[in-house]
N, C-alpha and C. Protein backbone atom coordinates (compact mmCIF):
# COMPACT_ATOMS: atom_id res chain seq x y z
N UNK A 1 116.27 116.91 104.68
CA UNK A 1 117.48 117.08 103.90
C UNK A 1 118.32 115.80 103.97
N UNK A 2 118.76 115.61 102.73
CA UNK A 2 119.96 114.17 102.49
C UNK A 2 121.08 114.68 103.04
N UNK A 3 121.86 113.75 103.68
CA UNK A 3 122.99 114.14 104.31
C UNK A 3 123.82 112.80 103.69
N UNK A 4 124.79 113.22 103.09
CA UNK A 4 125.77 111.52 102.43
C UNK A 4 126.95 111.53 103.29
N UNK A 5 127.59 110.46 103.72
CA UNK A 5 128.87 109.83 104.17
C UNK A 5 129.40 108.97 103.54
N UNK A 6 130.98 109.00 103.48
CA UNK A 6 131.45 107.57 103.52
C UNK A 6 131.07 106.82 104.15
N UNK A 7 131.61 105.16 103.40
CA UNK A 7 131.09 104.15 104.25
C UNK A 7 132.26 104.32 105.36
N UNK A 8 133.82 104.77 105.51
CA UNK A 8 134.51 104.81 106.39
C UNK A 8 133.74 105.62 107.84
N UNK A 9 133.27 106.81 107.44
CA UNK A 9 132.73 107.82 108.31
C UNK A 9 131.45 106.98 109.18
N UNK A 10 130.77 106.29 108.10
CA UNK A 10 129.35 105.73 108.45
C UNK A 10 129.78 104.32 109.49
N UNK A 11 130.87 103.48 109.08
CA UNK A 11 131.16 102.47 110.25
C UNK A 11 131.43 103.28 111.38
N UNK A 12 132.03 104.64 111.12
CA UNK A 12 132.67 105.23 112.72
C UNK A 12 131.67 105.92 113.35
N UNK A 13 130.65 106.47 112.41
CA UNK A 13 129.10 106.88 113.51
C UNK A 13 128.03 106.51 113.29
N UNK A 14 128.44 104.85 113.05
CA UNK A 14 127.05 104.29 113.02
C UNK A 14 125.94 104.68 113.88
N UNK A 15 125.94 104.64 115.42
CA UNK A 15 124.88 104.71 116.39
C UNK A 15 124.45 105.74 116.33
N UNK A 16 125.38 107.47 115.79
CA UNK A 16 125.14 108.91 115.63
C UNK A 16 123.94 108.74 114.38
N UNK A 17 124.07 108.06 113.33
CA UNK A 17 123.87 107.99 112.52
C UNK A 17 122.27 107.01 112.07
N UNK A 18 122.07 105.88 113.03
CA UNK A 18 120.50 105.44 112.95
C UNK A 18 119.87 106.71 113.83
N UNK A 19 120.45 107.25 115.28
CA UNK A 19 119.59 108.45 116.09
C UNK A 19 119.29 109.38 114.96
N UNK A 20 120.06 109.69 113.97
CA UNK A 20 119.54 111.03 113.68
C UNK A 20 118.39 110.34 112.43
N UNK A 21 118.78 108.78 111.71
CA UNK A 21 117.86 108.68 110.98
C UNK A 21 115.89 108.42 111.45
N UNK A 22 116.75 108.05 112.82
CA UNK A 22 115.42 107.48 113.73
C UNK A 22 114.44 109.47 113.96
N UNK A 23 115.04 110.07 113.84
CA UNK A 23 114.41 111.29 114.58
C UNK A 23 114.26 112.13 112.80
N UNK A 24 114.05 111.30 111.77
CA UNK A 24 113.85 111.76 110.56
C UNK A 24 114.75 112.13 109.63
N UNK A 25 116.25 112.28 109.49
CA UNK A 25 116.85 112.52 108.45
C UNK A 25 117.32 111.22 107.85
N UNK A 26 117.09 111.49 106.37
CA UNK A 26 117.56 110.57 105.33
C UNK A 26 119.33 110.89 105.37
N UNK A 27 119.46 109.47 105.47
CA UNK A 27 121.46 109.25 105.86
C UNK A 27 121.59 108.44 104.31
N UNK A 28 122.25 108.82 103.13
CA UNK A 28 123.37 108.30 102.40
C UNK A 28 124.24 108.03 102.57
N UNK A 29 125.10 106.81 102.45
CA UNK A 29 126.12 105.99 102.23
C UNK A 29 126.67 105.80 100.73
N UNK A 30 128.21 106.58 100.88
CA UNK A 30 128.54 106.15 99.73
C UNK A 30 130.10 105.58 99.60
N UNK A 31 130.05 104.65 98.81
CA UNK A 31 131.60 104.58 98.79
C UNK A 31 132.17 104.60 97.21
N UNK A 32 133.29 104.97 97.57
CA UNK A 32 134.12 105.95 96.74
C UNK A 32 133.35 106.81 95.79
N UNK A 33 132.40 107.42 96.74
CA UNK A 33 131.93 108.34 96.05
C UNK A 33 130.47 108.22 95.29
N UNK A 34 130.05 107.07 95.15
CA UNK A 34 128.84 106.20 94.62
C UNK A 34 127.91 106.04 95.58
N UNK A 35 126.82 106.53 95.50
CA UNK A 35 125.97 106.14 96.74
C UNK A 35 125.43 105.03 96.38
N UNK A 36 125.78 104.49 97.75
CA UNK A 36 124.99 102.32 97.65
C UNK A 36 124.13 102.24 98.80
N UNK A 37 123.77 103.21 99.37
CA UNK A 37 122.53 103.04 100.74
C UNK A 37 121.86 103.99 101.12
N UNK A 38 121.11 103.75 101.74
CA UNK A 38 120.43 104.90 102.47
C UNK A 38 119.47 104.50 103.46
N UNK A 39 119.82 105.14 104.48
CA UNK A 39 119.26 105.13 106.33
C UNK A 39 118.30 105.98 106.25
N UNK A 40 117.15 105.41 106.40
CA UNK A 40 115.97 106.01 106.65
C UNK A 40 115.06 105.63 108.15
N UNK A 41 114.04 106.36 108.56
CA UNK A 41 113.51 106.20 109.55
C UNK A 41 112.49 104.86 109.10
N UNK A 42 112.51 104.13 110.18
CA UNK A 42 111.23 103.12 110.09
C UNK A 42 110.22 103.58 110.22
N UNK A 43 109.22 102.99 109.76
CA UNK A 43 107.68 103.18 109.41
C UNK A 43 107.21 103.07 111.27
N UNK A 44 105.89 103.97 111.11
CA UNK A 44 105.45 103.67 112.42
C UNK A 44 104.27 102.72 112.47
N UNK A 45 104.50 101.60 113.22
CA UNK A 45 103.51 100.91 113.25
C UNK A 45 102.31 100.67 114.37
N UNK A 46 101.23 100.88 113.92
CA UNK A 46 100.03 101.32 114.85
C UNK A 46 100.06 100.09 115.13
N UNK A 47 99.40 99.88 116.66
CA UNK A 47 99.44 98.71 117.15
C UNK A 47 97.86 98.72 117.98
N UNK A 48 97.21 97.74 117.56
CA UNK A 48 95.66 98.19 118.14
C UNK A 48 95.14 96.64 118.63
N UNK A 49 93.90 96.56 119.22
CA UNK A 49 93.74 95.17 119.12
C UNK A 49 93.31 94.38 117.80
N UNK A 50 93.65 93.24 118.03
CA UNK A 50 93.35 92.34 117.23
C UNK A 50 92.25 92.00 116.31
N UNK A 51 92.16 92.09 115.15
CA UNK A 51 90.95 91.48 115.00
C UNK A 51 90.67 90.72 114.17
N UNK A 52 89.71 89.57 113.80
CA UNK A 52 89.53 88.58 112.95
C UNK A 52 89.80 88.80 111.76
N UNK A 53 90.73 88.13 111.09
CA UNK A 53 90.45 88.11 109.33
C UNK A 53 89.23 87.42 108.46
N UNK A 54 88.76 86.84 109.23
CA UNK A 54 87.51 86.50 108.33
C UNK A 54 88.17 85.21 107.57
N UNK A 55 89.62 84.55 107.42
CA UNK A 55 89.59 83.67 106.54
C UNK A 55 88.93 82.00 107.43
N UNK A 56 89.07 82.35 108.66
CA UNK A 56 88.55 81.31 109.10
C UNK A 56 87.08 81.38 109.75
N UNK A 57 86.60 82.36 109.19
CA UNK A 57 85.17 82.54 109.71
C UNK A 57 84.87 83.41 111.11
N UNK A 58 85.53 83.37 111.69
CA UNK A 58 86.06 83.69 112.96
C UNK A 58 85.23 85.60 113.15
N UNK A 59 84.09 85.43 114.28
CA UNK A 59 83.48 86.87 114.36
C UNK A 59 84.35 87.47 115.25
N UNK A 60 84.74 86.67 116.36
CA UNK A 60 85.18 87.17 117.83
C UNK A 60 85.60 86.81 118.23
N UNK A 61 86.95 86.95 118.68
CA UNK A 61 88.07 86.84 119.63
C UNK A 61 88.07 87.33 120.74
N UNK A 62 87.61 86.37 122.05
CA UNK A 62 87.56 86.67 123.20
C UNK A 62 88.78 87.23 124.40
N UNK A 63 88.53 88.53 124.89
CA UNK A 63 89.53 89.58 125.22
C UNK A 63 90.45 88.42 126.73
N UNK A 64 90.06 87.01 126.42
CA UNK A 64 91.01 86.32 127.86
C UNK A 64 92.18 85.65 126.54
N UNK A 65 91.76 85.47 125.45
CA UNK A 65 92.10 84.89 124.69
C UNK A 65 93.37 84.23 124.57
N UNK A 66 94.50 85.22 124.77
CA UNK A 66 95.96 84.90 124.97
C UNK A 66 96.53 84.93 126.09
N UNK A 67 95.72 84.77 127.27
CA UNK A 67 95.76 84.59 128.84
C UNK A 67 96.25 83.27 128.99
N UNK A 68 96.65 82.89 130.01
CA UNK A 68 97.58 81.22 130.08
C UNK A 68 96.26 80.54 130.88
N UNK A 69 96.64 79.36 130.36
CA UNK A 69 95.62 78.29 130.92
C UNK A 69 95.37 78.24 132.07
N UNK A 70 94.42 77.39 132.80
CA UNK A 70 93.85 77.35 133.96
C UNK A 70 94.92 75.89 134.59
N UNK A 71 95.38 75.84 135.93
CA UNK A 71 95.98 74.82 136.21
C UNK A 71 95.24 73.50 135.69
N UNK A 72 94.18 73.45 135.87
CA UNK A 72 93.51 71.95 136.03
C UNK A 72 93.46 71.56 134.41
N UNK A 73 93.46 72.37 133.65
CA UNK A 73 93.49 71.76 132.14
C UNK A 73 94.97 71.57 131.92
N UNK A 74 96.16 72.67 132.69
CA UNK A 74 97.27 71.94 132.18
C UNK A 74 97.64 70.52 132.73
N UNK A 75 96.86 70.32 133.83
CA UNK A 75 97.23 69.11 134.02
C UNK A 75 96.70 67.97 133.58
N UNK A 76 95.62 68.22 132.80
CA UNK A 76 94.93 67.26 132.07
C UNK A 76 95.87 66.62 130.86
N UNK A 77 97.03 67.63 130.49
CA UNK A 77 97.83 67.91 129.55
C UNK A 77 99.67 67.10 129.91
N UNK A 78 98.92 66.96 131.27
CA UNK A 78 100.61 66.36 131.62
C UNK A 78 101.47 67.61 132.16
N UNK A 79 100.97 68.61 132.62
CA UNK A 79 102.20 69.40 133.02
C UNK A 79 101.94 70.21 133.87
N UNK A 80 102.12 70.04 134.94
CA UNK A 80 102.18 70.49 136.49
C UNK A 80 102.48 71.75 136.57
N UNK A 81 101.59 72.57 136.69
CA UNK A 81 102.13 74.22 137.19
C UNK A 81 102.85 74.47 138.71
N UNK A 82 102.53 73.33 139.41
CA UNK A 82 102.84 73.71 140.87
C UNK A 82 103.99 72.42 141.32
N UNK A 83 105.29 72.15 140.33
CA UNK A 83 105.93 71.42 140.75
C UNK A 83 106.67 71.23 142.06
């Protein structure tokens, strides 16, 4: 169900007002009477591993992949892990 507010009402419960859009109700905003917005819940975004797009050819992305370097190559690099 749509629920509309002023924009006066909507500055004074803003934070009331993303919780209830976050937990699914559609929030209208209107002023003087004109609706100019609407608070909706964000999309849920699945979050999985990674995987190649294919634009660079790329089969496999190795699971150390975004692990931090090994000391001895950063220092090959100029930069001391153990200052």
């Amino acid at each position: 169900m749509t629920k509309v507010f002023n924009l006066y009402e909507a500055k004074n419960q803003l934070s009331s007002l993303v919780d209830r859009a976050a937990s699914g109700e559609e929030i209208v905003i209107a002023k003087h009477g004109q609706p100019m917005a609407k608070l909706v819940p964000m999309p849920v975004v699945k979050k999985g591993p990674r995987k190649p797009s294919g634009l660079m050819k790329i089969k496999w992305i190795s699971p150390d992949f975004d692990d931090p370097l090994p000391p001895e190559l950063l220092k090959q690099f100029g930069y001391d892990p153990d200052p």
